[in-house]
PDB file of N, CA and C in Angstrom:
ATOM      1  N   UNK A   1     -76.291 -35.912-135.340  1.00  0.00           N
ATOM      2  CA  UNK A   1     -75.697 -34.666-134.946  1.00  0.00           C
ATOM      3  C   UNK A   1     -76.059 -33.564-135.943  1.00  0.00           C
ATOM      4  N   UNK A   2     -75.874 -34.124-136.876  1.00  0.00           N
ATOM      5  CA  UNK A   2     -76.310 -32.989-138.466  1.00  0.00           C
ATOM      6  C   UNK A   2     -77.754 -32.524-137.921  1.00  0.00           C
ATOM      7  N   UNK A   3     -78.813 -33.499-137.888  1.00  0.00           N
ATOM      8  CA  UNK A   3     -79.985 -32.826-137.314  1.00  0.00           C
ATOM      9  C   UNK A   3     -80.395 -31.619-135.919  1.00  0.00           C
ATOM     10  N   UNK A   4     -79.663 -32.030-135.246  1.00  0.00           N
ATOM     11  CA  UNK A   4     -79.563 -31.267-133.942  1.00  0.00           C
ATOM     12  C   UNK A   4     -78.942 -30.107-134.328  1.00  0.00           C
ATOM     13  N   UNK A   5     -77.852 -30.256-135.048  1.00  0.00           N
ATOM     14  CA  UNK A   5     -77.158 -28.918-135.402  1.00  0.00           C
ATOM     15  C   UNK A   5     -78.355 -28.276-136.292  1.00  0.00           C
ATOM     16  N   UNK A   6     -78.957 -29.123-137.106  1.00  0.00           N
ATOM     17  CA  UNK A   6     -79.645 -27.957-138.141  1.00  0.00           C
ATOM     18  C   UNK A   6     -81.073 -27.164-137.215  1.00  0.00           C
ATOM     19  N   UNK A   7     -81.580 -28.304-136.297  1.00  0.00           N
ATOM     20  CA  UNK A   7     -82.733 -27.798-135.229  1.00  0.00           C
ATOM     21  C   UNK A   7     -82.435 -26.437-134.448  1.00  0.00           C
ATOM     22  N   UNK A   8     -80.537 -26.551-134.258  1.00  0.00           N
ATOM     23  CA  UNK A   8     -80.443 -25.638-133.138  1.00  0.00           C
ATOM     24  C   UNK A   8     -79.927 -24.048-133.879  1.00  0.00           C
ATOM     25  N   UNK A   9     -79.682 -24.529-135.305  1.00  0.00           N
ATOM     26  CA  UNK A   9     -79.245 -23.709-135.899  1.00  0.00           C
ATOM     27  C   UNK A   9     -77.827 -23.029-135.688  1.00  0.00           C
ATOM     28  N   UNK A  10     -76.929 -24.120-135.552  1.00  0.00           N
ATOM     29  CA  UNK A  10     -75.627 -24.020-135.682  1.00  0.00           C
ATOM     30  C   UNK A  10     -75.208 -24.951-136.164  1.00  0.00           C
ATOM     31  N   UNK A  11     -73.419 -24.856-136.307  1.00  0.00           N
ATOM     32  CA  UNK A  11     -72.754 -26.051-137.265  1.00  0.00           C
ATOM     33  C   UNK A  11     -72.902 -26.912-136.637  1.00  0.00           C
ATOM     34  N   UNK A  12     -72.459 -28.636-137.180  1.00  0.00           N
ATOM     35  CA  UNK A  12     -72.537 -29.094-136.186  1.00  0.00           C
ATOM     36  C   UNK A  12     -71.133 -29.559-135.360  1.00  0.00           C
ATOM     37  N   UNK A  13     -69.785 -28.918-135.702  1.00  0.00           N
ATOM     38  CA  UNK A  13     -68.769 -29.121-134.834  1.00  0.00           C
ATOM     39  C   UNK A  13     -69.618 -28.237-133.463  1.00  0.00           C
ATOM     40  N   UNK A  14     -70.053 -27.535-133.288  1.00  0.00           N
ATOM     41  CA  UNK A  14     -70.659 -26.422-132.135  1.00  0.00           C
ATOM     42  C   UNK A  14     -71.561 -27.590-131.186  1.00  0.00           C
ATOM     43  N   UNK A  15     -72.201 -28.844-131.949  1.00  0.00           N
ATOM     44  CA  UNK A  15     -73.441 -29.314-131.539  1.00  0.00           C
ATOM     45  C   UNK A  15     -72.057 -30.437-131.049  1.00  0.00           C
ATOM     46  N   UNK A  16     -71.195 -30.450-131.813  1.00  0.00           N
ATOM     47  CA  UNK A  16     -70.603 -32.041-130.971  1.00  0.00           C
ATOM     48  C   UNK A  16     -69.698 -31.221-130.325  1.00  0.00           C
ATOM     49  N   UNK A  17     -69.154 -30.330-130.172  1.00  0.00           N
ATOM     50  CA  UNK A  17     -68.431 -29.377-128.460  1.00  0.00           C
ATOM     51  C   UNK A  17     -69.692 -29.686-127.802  1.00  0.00           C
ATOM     52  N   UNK A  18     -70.997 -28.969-127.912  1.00  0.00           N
ATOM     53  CA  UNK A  18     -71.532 -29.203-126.584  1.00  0.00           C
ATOM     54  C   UNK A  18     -71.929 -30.202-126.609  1.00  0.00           C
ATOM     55  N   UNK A  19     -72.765 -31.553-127.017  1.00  0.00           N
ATOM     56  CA  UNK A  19     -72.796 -32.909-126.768  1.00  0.00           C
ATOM     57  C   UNK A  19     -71.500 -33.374-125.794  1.00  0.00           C
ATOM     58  N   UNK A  20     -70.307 -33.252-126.486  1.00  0.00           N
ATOM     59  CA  UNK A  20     -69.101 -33.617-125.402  1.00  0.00           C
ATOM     60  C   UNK A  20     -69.226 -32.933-124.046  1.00  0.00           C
ATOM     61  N   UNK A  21     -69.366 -31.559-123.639  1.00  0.00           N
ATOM     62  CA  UNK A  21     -69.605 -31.164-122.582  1.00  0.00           C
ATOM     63  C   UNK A  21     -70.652 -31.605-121.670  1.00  0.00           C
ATOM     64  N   UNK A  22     -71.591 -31.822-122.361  1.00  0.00           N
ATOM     65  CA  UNK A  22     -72.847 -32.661-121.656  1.00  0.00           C
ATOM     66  C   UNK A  22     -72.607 -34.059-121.219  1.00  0.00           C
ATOM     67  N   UNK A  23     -72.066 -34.401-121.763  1.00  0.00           N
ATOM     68  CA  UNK A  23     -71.772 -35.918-121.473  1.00  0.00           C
ATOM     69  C   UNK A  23     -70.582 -35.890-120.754  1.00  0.00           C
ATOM     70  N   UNK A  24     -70.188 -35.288-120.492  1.00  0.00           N
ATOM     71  CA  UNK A  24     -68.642 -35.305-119.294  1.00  0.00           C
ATOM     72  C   UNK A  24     -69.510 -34.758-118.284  1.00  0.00           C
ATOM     73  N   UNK A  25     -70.682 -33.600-117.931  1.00  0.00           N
ATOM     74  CA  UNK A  25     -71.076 -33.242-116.754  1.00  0.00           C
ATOM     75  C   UNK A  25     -72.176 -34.514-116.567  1.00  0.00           C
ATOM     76  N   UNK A  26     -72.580 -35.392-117.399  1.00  0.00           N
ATOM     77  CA  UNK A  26     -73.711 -36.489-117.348  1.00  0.00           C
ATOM     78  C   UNK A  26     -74.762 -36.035-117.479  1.00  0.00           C
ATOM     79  N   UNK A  27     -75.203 -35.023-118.193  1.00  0.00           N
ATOM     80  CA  UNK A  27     -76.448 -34.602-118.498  1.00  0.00           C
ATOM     81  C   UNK A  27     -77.043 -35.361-119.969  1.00  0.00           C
ATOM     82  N   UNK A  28     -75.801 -36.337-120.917  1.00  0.00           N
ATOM     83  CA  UNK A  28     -77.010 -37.127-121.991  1.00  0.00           C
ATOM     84  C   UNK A  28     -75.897 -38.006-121.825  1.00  0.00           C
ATOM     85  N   UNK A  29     -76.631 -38.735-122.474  1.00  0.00           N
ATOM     86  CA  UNK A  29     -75.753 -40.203-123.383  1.00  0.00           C
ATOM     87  C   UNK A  29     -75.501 -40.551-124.834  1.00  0.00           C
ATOM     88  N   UNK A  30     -74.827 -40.421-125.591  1.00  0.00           N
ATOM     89  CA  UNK A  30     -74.485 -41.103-126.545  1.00  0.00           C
ATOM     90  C   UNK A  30     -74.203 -42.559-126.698  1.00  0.00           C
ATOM     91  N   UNK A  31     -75.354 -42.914-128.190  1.00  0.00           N
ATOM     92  CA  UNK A  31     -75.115 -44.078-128.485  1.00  0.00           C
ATOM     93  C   UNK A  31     -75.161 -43.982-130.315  1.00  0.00           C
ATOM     94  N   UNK A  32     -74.642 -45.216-130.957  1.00  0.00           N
ATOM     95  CA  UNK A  32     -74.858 -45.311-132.068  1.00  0.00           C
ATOM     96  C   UNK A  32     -75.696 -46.181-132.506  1.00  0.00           C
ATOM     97  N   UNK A  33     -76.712 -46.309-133.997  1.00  0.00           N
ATOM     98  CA  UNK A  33     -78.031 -47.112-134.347  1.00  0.00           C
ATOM     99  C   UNK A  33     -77.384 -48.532-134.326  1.00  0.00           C
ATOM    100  N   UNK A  34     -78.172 -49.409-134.173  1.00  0.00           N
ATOM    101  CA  UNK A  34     -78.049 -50.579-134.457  1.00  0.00           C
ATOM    102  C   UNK A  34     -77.919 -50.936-136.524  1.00  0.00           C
ATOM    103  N   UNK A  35     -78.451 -50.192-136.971  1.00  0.00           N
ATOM    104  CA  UNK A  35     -78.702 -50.158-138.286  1.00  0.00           C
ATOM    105  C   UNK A  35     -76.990 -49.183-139.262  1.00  0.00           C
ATOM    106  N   UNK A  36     -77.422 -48.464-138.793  1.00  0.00           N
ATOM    107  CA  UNK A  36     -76.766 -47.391-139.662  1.00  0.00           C
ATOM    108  C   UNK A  36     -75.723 -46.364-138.390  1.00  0.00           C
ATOM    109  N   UNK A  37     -74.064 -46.888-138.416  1.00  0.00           N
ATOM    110  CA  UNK A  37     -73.079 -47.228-137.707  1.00  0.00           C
ATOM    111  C   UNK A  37     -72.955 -45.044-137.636  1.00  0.00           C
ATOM    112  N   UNK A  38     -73.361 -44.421-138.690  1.00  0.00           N
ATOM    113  CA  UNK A  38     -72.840 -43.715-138.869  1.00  0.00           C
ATOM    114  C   UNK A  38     -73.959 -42.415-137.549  1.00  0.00           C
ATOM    115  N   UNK A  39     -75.373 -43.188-137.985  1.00  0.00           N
ATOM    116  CA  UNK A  39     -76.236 -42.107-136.819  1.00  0.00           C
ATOM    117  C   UNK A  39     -75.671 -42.384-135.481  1.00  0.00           C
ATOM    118  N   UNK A  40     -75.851 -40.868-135.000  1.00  0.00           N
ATOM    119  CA  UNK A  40     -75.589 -40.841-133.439  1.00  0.00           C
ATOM    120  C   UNK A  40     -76.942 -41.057-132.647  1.00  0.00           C
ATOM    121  N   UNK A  41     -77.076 -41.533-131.869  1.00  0.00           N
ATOM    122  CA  UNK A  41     -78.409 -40.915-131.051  1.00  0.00           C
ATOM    123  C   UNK A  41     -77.993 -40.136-129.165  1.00  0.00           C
ATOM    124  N   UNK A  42     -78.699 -39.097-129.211  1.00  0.00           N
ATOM    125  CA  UNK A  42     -78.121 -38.291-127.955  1.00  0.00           C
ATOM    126  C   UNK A  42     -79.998 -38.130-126.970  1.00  0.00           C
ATOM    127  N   UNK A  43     -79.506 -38.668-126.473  1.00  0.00           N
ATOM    128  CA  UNK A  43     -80.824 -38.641-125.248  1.00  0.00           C
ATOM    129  C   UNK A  43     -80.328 -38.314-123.674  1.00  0.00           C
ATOM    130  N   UNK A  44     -81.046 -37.621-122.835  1.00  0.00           N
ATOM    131  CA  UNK A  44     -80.925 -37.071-121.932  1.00  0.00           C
ATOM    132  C   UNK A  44     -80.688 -38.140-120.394  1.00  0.00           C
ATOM    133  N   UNK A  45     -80.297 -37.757-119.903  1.00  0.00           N
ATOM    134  CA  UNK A  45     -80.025 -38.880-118.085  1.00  0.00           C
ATOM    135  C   UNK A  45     -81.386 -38.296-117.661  1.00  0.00           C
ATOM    136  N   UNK A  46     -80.875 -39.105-116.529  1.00  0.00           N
ATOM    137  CA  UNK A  46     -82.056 -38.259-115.596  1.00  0.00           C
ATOM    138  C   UNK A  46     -81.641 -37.298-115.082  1.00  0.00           C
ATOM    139  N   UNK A  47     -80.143 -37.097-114.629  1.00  0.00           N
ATOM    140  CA  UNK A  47     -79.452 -35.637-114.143  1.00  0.00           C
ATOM    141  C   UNK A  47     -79.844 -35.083-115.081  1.00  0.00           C
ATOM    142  N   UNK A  48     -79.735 -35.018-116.667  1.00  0.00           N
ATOM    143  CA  UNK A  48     -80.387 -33.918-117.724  1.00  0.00           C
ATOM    144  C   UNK A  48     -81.669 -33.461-117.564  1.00  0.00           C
ATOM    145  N   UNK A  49     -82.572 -34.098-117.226  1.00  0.00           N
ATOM    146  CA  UNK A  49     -84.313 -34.112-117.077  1.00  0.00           C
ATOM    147  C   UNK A  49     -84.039 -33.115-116.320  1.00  0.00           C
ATOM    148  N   UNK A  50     -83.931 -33.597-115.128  1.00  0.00           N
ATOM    149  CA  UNK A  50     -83.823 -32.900-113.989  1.00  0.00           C
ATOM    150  C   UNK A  50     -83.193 -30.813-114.110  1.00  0.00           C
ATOM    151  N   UNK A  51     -82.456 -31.288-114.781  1.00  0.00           N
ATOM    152  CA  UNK A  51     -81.716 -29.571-114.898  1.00  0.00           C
ATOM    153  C   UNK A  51     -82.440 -29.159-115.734  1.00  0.00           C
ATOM    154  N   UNK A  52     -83.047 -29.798-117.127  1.00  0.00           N
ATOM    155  CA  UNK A  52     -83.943 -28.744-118.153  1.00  0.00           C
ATOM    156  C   UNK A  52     -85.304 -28.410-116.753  1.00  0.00           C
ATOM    157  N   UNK A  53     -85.881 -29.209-116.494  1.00  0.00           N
ATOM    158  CA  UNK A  53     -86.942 -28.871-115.745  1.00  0.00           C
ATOM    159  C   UNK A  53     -86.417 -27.500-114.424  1.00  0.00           C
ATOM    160  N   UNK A  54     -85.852 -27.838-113.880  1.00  0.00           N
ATOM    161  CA  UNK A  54     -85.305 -26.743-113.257  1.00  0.00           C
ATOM    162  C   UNK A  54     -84.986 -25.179-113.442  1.00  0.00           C
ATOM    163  N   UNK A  55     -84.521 -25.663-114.826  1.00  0.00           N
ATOM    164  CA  UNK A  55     -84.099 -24.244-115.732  1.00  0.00           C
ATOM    165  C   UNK A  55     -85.362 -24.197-116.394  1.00  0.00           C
ATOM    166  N   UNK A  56     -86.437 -24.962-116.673  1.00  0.00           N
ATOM    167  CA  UNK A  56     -87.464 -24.480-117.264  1.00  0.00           C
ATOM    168  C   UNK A  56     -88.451 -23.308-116.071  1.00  0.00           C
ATOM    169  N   UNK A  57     -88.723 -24.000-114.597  1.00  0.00           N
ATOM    170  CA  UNK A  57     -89.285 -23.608-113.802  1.00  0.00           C
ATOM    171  C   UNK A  57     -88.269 -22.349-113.194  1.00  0.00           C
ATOM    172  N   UNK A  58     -87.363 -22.253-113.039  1.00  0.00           N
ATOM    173  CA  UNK A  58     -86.259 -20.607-112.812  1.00  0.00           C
ATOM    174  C   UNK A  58     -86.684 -19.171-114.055  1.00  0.00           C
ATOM    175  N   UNK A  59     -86.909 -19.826-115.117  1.00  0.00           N
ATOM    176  CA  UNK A  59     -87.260 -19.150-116.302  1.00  0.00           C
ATOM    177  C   UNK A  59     -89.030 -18.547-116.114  1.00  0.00           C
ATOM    178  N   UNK A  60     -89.486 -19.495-116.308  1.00  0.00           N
ATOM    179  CA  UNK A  60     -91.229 -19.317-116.228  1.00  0.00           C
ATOM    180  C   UNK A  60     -91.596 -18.443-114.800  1.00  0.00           C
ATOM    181  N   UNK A  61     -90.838 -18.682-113.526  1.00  0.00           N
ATOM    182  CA  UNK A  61     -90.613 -17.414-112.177  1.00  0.00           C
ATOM    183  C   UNK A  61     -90.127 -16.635-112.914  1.00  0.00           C
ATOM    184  N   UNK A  62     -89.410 -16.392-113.170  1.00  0.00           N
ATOM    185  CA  UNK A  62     -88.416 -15.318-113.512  1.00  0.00           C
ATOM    186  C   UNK A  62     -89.573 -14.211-114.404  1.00  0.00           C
ATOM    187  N   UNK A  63     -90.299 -15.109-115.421  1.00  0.00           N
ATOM    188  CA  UNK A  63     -91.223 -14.453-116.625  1.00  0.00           C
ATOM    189  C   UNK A  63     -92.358 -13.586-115.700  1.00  0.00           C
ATOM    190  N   UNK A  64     -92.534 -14.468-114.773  1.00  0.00           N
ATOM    191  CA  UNK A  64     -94.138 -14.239-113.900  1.00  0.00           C
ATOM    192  C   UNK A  64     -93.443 -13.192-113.247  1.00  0.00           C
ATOM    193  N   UNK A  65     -92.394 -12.838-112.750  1.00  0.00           N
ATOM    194  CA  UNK A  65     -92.348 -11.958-111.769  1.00  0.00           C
ATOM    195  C   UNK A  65     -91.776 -10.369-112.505  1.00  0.00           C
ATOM    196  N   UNK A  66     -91.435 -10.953-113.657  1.00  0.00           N
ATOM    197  CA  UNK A  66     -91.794  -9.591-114.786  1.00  0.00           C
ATOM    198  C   UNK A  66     -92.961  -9.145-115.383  1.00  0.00           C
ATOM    199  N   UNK A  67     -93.469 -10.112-115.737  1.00  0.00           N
ATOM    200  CA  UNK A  67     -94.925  -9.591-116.285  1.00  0.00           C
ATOM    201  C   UNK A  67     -96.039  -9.183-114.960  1.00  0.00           C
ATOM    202  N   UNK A  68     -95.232  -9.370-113.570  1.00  0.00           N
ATOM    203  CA  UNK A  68     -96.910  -8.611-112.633  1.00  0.00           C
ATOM    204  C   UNK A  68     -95.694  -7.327-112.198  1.00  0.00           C
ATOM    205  N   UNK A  69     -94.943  -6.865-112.991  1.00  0.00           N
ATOM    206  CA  UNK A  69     -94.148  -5.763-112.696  1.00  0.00           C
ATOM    207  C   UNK A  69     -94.777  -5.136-114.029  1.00  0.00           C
ATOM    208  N   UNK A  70     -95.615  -5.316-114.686  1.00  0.00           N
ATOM    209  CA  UNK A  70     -95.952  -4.490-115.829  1.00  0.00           C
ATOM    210  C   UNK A  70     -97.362  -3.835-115.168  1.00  0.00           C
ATOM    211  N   UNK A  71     -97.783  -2.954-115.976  1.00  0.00           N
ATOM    212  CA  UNK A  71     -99.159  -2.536-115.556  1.00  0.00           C
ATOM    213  C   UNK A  71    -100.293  -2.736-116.298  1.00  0.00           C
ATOM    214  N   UNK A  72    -101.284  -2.712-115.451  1.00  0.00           N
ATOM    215  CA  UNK A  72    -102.582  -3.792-116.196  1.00  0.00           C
ATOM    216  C   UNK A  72    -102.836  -3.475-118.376  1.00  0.00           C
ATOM    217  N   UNK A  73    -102.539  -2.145-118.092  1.00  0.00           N
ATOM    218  CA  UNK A  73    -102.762  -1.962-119.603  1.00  0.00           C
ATOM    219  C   UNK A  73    -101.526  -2.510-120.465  1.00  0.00           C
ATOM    220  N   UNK A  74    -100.170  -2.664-119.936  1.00  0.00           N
ATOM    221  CA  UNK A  74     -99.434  -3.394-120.442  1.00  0.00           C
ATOM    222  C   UNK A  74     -99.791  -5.142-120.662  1.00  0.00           C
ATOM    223  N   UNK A  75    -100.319  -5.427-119.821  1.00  0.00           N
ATOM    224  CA  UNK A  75    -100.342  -6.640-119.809  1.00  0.00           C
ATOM    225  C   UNK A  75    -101.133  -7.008-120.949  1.00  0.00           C
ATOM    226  N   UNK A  76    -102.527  -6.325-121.101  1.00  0.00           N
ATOM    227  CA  UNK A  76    -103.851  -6.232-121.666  1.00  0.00           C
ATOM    228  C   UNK A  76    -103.321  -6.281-123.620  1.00  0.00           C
ATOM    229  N   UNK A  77    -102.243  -5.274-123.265  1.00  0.00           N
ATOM    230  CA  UNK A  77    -101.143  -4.993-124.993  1.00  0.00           C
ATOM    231  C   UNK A  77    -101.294  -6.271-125.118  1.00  0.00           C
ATOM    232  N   UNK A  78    -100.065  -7.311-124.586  1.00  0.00           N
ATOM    233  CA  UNK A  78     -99.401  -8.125-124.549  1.00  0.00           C
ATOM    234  C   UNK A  78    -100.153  -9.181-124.918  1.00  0.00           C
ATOM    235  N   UNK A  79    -101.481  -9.676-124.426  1.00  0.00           N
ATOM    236  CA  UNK A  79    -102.293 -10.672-124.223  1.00  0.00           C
ATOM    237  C   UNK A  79    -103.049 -10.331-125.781  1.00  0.00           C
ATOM    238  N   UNK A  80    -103.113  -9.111-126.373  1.00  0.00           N
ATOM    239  CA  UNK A  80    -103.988  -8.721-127.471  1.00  0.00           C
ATOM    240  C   UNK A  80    -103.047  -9.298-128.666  1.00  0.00           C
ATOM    241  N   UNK A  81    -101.652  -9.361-128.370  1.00  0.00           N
ATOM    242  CA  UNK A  81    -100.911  -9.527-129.445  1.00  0.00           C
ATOM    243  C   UNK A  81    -100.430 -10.727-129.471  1.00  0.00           C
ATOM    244  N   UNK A  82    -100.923 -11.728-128.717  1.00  0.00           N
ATOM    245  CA  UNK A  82    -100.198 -13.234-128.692  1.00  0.00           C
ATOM    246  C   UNK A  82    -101.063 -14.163-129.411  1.00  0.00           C
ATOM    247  N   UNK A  83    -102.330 -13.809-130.526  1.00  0.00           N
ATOM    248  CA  UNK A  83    -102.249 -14.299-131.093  1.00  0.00           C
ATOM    249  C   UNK A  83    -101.307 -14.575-132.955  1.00  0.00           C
ATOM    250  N   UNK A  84    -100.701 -13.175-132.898  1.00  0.00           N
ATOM    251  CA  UNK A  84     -99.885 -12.548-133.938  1.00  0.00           C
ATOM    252  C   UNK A  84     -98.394 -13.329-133.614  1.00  0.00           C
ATOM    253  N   UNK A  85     -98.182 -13.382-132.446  1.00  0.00           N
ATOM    254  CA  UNK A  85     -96.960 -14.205-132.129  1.00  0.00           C
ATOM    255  C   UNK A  85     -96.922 -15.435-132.453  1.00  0.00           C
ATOM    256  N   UNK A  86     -97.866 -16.225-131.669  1.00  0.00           N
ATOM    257  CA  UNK A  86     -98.232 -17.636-132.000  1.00  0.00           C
ATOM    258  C   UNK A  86     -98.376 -17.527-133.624  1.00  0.00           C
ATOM    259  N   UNK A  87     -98.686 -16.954-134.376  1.00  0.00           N
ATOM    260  CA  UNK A  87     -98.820 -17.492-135.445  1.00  0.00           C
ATOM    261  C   UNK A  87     -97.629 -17.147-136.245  1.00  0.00           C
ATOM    262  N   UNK A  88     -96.529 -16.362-135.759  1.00  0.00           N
ATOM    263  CA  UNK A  88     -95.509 -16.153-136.205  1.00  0.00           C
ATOM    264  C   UNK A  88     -94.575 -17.405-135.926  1.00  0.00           C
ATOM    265  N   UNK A  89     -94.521 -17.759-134.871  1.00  0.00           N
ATOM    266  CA  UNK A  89     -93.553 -18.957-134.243  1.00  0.00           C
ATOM    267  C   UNK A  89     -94.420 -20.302-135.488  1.00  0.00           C
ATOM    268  N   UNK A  90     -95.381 -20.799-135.454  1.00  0.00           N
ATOM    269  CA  UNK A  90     -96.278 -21.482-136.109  1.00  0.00           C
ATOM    270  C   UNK A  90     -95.530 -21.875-137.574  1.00  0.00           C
ATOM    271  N   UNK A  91     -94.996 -20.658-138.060  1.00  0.00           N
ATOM    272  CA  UNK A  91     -94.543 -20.468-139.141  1.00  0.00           C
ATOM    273  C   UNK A  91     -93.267 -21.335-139.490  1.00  0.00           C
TER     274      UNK A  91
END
């Protein structure tokens, strides 16, 4: 949980509220290591798969149908500066 919280960049009481919420709608599962009583491990259902992919593909429409609402020289900006981005995220 400590990890997830530090990935998502919140505490991690925030990461185990929503873990609990997820797992009451059945979107992951919780289990604990065979080794070390104290790690959690949180992995997704297939109802979870299913909704990130969904919300991934609602998002990526959503992007496409903003960016052909821009105009060609906007776009042209945009495409000139994504290698400055990428190497910012990279970081």
């Amino acid at each position: 949980m400590q990890e997830l919280a530090e990935h998502l960049a919140v505490a991690p009481s925030t990461v185990t509220a929503m873990v609990k919420r997820l797992l009451a709608q059945g979107y992951v599962e919780r289990s604990h290591d065979d080794v070390n009583w104290r790690t959690v491990w949180v992995k997704p259902t297939e109802p979870g798969r299913l909704a990130v992919h969904v919300f991934h593909q609602a998002r990526l429409n959503s992007l496409r149908c903003r960016l052909n609402s821009l105009s060609e020289a906007e776009r042209t900006s945009i495409l000139a500066a994504l290698p400055a981005l990428w190497h910012l995220v990279e970081e």
